[in-house]
Protein backbone atom coordinates (compact mmCIF):
# COMPACT_ATOMS: atom_id res chain seq x y z
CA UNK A 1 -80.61 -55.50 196.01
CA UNK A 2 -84.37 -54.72 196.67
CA UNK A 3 -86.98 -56.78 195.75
CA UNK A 4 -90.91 -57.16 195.68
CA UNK A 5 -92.34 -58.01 198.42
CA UNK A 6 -96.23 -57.68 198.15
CA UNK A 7 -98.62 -56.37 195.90
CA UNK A 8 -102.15 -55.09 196.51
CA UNK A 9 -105.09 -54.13 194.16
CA UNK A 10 -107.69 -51.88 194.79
CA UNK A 11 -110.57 -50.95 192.81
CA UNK A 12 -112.03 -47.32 193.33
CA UNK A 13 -115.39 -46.07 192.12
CA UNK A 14 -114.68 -42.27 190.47
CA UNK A 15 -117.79 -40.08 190.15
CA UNK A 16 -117.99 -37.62 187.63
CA UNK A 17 -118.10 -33.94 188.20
CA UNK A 18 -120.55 -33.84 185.14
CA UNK A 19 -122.01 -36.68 183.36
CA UNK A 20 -119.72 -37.26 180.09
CA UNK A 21 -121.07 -38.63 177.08
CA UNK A 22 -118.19 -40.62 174.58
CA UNK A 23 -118.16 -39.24 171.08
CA UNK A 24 -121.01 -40.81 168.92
CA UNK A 25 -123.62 -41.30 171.79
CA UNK A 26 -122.40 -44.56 172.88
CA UNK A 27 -122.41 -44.08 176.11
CA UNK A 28 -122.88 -41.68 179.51
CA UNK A 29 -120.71 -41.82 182.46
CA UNK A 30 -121.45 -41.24 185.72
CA UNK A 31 -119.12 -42.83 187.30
CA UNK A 32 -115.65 -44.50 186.30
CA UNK A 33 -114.17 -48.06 187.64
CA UNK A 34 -110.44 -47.49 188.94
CA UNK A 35 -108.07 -49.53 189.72
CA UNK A 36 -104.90 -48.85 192.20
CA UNK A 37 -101.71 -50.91 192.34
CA UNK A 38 -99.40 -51.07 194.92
CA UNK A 39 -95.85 -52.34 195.29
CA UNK A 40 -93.95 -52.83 198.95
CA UNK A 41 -90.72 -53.79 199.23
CA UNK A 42 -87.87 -54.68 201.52
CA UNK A 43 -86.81 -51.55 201.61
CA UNK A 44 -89.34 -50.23 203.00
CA UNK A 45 -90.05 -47.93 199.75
CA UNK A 46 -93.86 -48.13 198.36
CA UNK A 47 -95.07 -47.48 194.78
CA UNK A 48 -98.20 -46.92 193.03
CA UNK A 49 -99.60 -47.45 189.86
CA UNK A 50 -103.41 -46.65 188.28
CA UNK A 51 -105.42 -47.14 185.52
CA UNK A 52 -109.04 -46.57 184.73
CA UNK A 53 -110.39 -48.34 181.17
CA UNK A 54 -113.58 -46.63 179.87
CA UNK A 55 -116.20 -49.04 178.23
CA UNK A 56 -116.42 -48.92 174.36
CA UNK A 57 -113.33 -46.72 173.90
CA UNK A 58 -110.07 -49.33 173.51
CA UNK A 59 -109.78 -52.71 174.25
CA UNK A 60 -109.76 -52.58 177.99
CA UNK A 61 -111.78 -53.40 180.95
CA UNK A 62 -111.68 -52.27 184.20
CA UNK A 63 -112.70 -55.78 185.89
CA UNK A 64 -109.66 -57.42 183.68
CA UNK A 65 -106.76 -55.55 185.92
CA UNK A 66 -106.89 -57.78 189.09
CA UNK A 67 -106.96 -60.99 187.32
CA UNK A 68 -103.74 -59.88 184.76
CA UNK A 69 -102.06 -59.01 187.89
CA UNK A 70 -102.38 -61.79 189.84
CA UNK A 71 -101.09 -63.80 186.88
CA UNK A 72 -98.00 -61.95 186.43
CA UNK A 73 -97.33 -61.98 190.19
CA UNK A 74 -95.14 -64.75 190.35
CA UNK A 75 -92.70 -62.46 187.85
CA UNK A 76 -92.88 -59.49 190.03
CA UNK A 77 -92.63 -61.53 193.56
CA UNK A 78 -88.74 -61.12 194.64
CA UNK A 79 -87.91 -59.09 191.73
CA UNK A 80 -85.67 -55.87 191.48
CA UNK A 81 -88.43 -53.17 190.81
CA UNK A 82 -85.50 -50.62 189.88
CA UNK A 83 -84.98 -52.53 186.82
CA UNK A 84 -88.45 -51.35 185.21
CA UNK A 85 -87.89 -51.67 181.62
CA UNK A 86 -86.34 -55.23 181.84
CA UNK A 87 -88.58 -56.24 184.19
CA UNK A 88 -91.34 -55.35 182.30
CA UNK A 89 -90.01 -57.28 179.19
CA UNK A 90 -90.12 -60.65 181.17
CA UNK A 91 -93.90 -60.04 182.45
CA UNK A 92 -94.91 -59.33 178.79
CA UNK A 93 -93.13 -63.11 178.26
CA UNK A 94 -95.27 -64.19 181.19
CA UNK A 95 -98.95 -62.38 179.91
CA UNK A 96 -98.98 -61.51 176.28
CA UNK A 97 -101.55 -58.39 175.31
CA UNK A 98 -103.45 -57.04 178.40
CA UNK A 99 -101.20 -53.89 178.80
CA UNK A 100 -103.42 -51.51 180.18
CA UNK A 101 -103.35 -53.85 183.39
CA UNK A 102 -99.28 -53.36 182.78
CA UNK A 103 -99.69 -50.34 182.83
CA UNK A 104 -100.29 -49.63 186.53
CA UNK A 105 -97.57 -52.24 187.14
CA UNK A 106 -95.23 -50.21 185.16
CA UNK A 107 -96.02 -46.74 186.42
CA UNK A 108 -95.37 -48.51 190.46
CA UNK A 109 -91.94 -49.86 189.09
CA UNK A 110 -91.25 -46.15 188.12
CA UNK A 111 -92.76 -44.17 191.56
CA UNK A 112 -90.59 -46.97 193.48
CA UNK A 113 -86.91 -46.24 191.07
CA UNK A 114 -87.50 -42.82 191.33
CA UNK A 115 -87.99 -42.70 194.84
CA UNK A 116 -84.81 -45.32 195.68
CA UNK A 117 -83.06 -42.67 193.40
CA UNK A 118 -84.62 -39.81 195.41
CA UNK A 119 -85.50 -37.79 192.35
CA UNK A 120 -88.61 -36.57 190.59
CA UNK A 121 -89.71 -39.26 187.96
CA UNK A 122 -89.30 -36.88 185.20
CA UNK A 123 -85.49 -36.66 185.90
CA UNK A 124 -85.89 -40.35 184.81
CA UNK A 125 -87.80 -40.00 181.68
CA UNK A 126 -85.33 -37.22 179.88
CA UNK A 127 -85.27 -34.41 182.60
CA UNK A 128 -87.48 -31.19 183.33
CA UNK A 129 -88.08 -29.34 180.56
CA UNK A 130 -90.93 -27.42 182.02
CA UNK A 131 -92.74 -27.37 184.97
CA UNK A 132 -95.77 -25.52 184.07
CA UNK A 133 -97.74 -27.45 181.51
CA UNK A 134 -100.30 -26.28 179.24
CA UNK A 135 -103.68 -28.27 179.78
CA UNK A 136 -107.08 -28.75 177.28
CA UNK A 137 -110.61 -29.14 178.48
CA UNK A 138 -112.83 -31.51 177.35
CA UNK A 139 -116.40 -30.90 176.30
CA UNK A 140 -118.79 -33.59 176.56
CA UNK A 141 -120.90 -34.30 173.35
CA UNK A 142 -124.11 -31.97 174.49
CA UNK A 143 -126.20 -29.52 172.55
CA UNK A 144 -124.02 -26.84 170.76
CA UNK A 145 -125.20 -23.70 173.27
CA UNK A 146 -124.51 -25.74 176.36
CA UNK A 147 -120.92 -26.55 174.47
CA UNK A 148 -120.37 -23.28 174.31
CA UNK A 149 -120.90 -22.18 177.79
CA UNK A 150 -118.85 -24.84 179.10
CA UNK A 151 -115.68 -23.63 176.51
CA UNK A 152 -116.33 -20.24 177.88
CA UNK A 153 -116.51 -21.48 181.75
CA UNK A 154 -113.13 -23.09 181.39
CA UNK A 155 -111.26 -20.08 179.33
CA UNK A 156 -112.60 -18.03 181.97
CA UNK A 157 -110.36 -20.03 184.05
CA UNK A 158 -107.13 -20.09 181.39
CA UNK A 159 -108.34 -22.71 179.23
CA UNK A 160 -106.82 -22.35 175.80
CA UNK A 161 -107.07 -25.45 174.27
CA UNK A 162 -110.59 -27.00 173.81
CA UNK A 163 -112.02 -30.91 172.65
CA UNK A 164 -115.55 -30.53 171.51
CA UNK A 165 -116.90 -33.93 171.19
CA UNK A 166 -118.99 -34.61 168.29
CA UNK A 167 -121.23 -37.11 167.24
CA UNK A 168 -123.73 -37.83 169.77
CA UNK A 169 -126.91 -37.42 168.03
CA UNK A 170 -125.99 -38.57 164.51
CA UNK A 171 -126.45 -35.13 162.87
CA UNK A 172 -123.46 -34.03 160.83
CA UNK A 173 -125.29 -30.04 160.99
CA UNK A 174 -125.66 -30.06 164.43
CA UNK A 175 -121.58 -31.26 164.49
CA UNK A 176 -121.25 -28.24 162.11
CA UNK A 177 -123.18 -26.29 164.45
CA UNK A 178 -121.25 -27.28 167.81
CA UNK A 179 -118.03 -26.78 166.18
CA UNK A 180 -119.01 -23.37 164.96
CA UNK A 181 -120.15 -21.63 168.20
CA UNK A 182 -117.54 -22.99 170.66
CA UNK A 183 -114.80 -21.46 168.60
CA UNK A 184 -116.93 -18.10 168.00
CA UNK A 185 -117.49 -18.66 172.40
CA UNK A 186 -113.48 -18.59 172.20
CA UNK A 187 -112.52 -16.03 169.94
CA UNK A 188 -110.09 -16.41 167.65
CA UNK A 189 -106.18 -17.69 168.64
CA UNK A 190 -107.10 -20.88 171.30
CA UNK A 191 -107.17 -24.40 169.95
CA UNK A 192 -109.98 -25.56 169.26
CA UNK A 193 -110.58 -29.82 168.07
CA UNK A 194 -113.27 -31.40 167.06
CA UNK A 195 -113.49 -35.26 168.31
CA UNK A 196 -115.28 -38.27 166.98
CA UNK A 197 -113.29 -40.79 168.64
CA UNK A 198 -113.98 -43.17 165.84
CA UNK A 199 -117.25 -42.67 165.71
CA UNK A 200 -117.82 -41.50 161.75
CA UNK A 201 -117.41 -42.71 158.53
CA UNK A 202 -115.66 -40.64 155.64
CA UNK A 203 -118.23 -39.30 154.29
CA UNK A 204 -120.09 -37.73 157.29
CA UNK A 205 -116.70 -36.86 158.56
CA UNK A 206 -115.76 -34.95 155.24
CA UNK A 207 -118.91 -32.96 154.73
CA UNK A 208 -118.65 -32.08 158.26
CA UNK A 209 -115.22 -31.17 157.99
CA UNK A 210 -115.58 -28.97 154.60
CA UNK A 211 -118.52 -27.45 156.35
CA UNK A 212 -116.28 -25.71 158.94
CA UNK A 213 -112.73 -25.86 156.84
CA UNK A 214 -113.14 -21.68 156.68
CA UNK A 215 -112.51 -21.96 160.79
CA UNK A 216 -109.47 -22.05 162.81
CA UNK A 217 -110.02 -26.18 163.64
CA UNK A 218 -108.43 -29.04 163.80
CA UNK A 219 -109.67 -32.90 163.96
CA UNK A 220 -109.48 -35.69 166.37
CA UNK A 221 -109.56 -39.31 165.24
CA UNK A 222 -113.23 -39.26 163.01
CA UNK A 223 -112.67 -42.44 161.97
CA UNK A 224 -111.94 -46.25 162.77
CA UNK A 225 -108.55 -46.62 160.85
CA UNK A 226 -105.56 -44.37 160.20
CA UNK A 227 -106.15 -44.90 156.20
CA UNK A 228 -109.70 -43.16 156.69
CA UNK A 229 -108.57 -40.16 158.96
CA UNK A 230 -105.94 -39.41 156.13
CA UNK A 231 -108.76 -39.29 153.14
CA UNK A 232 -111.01 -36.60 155.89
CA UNK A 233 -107.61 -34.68 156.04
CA UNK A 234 -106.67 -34.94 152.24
CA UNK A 235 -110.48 -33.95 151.25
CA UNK A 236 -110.81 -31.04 153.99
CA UNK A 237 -107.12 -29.91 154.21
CA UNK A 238 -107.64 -29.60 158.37
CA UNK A 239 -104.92 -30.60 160.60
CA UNK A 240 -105.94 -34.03 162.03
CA UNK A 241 -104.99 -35.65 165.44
CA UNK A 242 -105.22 -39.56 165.83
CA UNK A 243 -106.15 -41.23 168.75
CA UNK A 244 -107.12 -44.23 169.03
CA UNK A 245 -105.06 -45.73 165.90
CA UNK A 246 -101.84 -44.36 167.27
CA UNK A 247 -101.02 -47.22 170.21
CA UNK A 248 -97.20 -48.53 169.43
CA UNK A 249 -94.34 -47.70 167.22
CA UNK A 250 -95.62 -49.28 163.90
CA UNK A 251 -99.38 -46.88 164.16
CA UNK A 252 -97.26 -44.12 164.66
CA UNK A 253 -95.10 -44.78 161.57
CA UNK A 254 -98.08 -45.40 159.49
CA UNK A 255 -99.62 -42.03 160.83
CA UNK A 256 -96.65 -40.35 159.66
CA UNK A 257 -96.54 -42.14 156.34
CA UNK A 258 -99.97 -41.01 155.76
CA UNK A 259 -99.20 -37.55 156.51
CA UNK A 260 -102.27 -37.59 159.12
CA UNK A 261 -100.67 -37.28 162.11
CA UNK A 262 -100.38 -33.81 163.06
CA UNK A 263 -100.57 -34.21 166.27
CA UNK A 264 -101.10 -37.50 168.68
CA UNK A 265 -102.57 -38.50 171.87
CA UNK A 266 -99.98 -40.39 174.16
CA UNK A 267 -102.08 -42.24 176.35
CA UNK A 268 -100.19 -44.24 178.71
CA UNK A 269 -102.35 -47.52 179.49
CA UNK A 270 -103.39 -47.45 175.38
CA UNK A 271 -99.24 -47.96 174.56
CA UNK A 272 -98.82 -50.29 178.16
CA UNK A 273 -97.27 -47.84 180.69
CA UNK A 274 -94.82 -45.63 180.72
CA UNK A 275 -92.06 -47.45 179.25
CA UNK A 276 -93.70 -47.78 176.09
CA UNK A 277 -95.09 -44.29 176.06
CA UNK A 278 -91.69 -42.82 176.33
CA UNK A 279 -90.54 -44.74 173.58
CA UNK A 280 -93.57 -43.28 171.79
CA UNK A 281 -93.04 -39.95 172.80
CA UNK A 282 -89.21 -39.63 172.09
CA UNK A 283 -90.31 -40.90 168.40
CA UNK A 284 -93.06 -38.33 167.60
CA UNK A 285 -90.60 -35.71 168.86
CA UNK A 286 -88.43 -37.30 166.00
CA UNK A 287 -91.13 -37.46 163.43
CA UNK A 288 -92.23 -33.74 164.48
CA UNK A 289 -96.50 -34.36 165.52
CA UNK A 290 -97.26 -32.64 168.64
CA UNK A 291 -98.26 -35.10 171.72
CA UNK A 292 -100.90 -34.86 174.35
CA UNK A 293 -99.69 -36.87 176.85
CA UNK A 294 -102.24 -38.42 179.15
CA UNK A 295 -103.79 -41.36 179.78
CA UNK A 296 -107.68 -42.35 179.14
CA UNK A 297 -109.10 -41.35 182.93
CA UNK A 298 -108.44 -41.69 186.48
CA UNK A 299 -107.46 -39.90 190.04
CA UNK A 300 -104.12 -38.79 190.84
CA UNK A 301 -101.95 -41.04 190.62
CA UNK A 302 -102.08 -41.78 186.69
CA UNK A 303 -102.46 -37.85 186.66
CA UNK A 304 -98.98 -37.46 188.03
CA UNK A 305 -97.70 -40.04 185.85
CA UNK A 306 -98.83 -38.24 182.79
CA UNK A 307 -97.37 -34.79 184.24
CA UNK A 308 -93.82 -36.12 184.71
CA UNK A 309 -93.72 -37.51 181.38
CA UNK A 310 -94.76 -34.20 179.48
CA UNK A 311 -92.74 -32.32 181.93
CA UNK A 312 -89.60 -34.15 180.28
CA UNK A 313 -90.88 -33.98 176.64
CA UNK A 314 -89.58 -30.53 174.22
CA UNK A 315 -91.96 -28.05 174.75
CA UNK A 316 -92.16 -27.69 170.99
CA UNK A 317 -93.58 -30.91 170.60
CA UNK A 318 -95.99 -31.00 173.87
CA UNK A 319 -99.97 -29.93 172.66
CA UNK A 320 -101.18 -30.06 176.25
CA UNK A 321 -101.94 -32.46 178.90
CA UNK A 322 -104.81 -33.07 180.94
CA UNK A 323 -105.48 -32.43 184.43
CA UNK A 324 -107.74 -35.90 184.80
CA UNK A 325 -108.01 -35.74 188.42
CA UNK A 326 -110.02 -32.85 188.19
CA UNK A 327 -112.70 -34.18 186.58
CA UNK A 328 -113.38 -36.65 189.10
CA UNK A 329 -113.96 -37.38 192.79
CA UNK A 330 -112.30 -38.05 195.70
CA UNK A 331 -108.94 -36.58 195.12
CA UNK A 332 -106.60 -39.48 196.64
CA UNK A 333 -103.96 -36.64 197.51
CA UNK A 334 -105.36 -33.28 198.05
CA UNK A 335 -102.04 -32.26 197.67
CA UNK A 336 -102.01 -33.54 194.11
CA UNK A 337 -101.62 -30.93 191.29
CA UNK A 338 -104.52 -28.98 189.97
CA UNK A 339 -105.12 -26.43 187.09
CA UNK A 340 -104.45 -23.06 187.37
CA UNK A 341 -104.50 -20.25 184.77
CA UNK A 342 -105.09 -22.96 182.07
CA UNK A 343 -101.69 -25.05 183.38
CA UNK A 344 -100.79 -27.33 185.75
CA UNK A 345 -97.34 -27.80 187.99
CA UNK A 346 -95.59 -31.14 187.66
CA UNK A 347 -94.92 -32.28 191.49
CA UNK A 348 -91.01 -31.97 192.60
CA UNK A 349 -91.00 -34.32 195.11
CA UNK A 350 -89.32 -38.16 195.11
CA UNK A 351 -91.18 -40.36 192.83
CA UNK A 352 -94.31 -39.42 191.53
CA UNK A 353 -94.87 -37.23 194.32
CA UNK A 354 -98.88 -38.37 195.23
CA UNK A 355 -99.07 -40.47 198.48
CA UNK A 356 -102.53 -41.31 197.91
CA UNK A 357 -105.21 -41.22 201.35
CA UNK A 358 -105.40 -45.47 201.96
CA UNK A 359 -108.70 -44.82 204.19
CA UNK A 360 -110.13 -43.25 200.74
CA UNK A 361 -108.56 -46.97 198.63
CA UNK A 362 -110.90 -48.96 201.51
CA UNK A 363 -109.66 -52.42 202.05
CA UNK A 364 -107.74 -54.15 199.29
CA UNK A 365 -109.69 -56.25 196.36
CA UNK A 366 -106.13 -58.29 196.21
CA UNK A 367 -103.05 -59.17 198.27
CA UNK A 368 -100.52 -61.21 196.85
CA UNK A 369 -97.18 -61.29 198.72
């Protein structure tokens, strides 16, 4: 039987191509706080887990991921790793909560059973069901004629799918107004979302969304609970995709109840990893909402993770996916998938397939072994 035999943290700074400002003006990043998780074992097999919280978006924080995994250490220390899901139950025992630090724990359990198995990860989560997966671009909250150049920029590379970001300046008009030209920049036929990340109340979200219900649009998460989103969609009669409400089986219930939930983002460290979020996804294909399936930032190791779970999800119920890698610098495996024609190639090899640059990871924040 394998087992653990050490564990190692890193934390990796992640500059932005462009500075991104969150929905609602709350804040500009530069720069993004990473954190890297390895796994040896006896067996000489390695695997690697990531996840990168952004401030004021869910209840995570970067600086919280070494400390959770140091206390769930003595769990993982001389355990089976190919065991993910059960092993995974007894360090949520150990640490209630705190499952965005999980999160990288669980995606390393996965790289290292897929890799003792010597298949692709997503011949773990359900099997290939494509290989070529369609991807959005997101548009940071700017004024409405920069939004549009950027939305014609990226469908001038394939982009066909296209997150405006709305709410920066606390105008509802200019919302109306940056929702209006990136889909005339478009044309008509690509997807194009308008996304508040929480970051209205009803009323500002329903005037803005009856202001632009003649358009070809649909709605991401413009409010702090599921009940809310549902009134925007019942008063507007736009499709609406939650977000941030949508983190475990019970949100995604209520969604559905609520008729709101047209389609969802999957977001691996918001439901704790990839355990959870395949539970999630192979629900939603159930309940019939479309999924992005991604995770809320980072290099390319949570990139890959997100691929191989889409890869294995019906293509009837996969949105898109995002190539989050691409946004940011360095790439930890130049050999790591990246966007092309508007898609993006799952990788084939053992595991996740990303065997990230260690001189690029520096020297280790944490060894525990």
């Amino acid at each position: 039987m394998m087992r653990i035999t050490n564990i190692s943290v890193y934390k990796v700074d992640l500059p932005l191509e462009h500075p991104y400002w969150l929905s609602g003006g709350r804040l500009k990043f530069e720069c993004l706080d990473a954190t890297f998780v390895k796994l040896e074992t006896d067996a000489g097999i390695t695997g690697w887990g990531e996840v990168c919280p952004i401030p004021h978006y869910l209840a995570a924080y970067a600086r919280g991921v070494a400390p959770a995994v140091s206390e769930v250490a003595e769990v993982l220390l001389g355990a089976d790793p190919t065991g993910v899901e059960a092993l995974m139950q007894r360090v949520e025992r150990h640490l209630i909560g705190h499952g965005y630090a999980k999160s990288a724990i669980d995606i390393a359990l996965w790289d290292i059973t897929a890799k003792r198995a010597g298949l692709p990860l997503y011949a773990l989560l359900g099997g290939l069901q494509q290989n070529e997966l369609p991807l959005y671009h997101s548009i940071t909250c700017v004024a409405p004629d920069e939004m549009a150049r950027h939305a014609s920029e990226a469908q001038a590379q394939g982009i066909a799918q296209f997150q405006v970001k709305l709410g920066a300046d606390g105008d509802w008009q200019n919302d109306v107004e940056r929702l209006v030209k990136v889909r005339e920049a478009v044309g008509s036929g690509p997807l194009v979302y308008g996304d508040w990340n929480c970051g209205a109340d009803v009323l500002t979200a329903t005037r803005t969304a009856n202001a632009v219900a003649h358009l070809d649009v649909m709605l991401e998460q413009p409010c702090a609970t599921t009940g809310e989103c549902a009134s925007v969609k019942a008063a507007s009669g736009l499709p609406m995709k939650l977000d941030e409400t949508a983190f475990d089986t019970a949100s995604l219930l209520e969604g559905a109840r609520l008729g709101c939930m047209d389609a969802v983002a999957i977001k691996l460290s918001k439901f704790g990893g990839l355990s959870a979020a395949r539970r999630a996804r192979d629900l939603c294909e159930y309940l019939g909402a479309k999924m992005c399936i991604e995770c809320t930032w980072g290099s390319d190791i949570v990139t890959s993770a997100a691929l191989h779970l889409a890869a294995s999800t019906r293509p009837d119920r996969l949105l898109n996916t995002c190539d989050l890698s691409g946004y940011v610098a360095p790439r930890l495996d130049p050999s790591g998938p990246t966007r092309a024609s508007g898609r993006i190639t799952v990788p084939d090899a053992p595991g996740l397939g990303i065997n990230p640059d260690t001189d690029l990871l520096g020297r280790p924040d944490l060894v525990l072994g």
